[in-house]
Protein backbone atom coordinates (compact mmCIF):
# COMPACT_ATOMS: atom_id res chain seq x y z
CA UNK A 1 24.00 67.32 68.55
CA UNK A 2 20.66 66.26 70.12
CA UNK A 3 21.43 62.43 70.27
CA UNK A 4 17.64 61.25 72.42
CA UNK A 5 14.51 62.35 73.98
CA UNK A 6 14.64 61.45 77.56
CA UNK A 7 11.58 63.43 79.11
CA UNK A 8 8.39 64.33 77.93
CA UNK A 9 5.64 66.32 79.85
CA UNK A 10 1.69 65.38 80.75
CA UNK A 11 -0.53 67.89 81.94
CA UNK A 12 -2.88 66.57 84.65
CA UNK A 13 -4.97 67.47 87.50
CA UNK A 14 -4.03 65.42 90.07
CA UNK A 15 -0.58 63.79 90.58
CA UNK A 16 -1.61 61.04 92.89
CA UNK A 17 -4.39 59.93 90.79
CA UNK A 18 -2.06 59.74 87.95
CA UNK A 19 0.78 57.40 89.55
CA UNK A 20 -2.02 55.15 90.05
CA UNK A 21 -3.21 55.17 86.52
CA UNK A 22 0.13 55.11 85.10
CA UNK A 23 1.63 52.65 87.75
CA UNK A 24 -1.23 50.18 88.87
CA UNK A 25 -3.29 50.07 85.48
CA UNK A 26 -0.89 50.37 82.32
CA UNK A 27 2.22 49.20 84.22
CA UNK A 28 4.63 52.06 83.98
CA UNK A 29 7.30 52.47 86.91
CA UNK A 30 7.56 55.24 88.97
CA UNK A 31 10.82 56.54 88.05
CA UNK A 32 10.96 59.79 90.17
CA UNK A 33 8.80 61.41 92.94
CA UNK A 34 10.22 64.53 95.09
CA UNK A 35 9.14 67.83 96.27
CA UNK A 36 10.87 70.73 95.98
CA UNK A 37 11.55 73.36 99.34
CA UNK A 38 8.85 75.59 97.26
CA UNK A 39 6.22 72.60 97.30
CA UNK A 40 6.74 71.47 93.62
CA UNK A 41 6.37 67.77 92.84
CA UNK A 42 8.48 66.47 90.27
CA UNK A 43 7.04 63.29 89.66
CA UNK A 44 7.72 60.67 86.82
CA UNK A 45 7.27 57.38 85.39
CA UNK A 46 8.69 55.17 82.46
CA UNK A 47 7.34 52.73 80.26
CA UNK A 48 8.60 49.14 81.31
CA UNK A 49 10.66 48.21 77.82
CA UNK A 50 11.96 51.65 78.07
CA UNK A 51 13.42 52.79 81.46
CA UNK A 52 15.37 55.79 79.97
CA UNK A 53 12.22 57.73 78.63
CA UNK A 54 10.84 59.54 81.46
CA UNK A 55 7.04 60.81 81.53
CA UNK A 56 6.53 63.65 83.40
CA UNK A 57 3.21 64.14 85.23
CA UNK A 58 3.31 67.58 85.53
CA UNK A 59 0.30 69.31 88.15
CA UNK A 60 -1.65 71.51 85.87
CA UNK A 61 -1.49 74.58 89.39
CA UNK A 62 0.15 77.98 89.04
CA UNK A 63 3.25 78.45 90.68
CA UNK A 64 7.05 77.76 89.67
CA UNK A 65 5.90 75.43 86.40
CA UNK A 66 3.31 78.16 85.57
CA UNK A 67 1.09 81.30 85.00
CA UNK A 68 -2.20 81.73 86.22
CA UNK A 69 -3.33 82.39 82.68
CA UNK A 70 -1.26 79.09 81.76
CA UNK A 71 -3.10 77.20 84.45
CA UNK A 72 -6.95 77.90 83.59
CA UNK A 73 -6.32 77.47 79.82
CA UNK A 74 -4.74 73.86 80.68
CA UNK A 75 -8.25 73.06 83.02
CA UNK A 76 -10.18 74.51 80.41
CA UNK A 77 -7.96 72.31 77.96
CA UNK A 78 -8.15 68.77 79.70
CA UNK A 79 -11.91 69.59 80.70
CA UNK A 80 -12.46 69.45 76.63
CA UNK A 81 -10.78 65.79 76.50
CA UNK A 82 -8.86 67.74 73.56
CA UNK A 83 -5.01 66.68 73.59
CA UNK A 84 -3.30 63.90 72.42
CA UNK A 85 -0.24 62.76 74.04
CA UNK A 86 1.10 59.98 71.73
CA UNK A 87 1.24 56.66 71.16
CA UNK A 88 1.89 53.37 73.48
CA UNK A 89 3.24 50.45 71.87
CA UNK A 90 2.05 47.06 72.47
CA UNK A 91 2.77 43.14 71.41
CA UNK A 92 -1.19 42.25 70.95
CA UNK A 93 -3.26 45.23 70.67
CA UNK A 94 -6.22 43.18 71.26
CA UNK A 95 -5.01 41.62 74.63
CA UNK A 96 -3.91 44.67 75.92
CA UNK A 97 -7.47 45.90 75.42
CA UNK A 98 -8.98 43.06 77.18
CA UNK A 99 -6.13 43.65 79.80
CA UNK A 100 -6.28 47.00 80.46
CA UNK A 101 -10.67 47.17 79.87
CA UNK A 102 -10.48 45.13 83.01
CA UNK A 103 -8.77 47.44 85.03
CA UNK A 104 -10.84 49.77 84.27
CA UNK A 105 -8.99 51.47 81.91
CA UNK A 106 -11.84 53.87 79.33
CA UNK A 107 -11.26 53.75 75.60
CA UNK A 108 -11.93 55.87 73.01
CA UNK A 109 -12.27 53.46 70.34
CA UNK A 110 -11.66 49.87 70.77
CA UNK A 111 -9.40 48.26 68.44
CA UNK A 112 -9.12 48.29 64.49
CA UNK A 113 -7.21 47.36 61.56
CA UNK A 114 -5.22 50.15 59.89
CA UNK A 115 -2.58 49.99 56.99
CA UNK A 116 0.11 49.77 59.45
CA UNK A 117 -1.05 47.56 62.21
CA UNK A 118 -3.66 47.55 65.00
CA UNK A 119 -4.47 50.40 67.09
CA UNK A 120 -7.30 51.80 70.23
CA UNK A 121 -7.57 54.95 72.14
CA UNK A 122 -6.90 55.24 75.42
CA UNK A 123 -7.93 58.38 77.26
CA UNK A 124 -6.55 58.91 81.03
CA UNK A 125 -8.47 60.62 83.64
CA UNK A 126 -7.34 63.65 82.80
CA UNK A 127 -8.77 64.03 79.11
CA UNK A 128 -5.15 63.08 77.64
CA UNK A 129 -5.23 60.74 74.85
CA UNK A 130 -2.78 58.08 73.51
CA UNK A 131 -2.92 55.49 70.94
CA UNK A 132 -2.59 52.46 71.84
CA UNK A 133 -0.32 50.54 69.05
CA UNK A 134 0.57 47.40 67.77
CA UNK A 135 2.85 48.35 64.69
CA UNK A 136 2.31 45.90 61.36
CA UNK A 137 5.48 43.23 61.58
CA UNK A 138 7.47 43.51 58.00
């Protein structure tokens, strides 16, 4: 029996540029960072409410992880700003704007009431997009 999710996987271009998103501007942790003897970097970073769920910032290059094929669809991919990679959850959705605008941090769409709380778009530098979420309190 499956009993919990503990890593999920983000396509990007650059892995350095990515720790420092992930790390210096929405406050993740870096949670893992090693390279392999065949020159693959398994790098990854949690949330900080939520140190056993692993994000995986996964080098869009051919090699061990991938095809050649796999690799230009991904650039072509990202280069379209086209996938979505889930939602972050948040205390004050509006803060966290203000927060995270300051750091430089590009939204989609600032944010708005919906039927089930208060929710933006953030888009990394890599085209991936999460929603940024501040669920409706019962």
């Amino acid at each position: 029996m499956i009993t919990r999710l503990t890593h999920a996987t983000l396509f990007v271009l650059d892995q350095d540029q990515a720790l420092d998103f992930y790390v210096n501007k929405l406050g993740f942790t870096r949670s893992m960072d090693m390279t392999t003897p065949t020159g693959f970097r398994w790098l990854t970073v949690t949330p900080p409410k939520q140190p056993d769920m692993n994000l995986t910032l996964l080098k869009v290059e051919s090699g061990d992880a991938m095809s050649d094929k796999t690799s230009n669809l991904l650039h072509e991919l990202l280069a379209e700003g086209g996938t979505s990679a889930g939602a972050l959850e948040c205390d004050d959705c509006r803060a966290t704007f203000a927060d995270l605008s300051a750091k430089g941090v590009r939204f989609l769409r600032e944010p708005a009431d919906q039927f089930y709380g208060v929710d933006a778009t953030i888009v990394d530098p890599f085209g991936n997009t999460f929603t940024l979420l501040q669920p409706k309190k019962p």
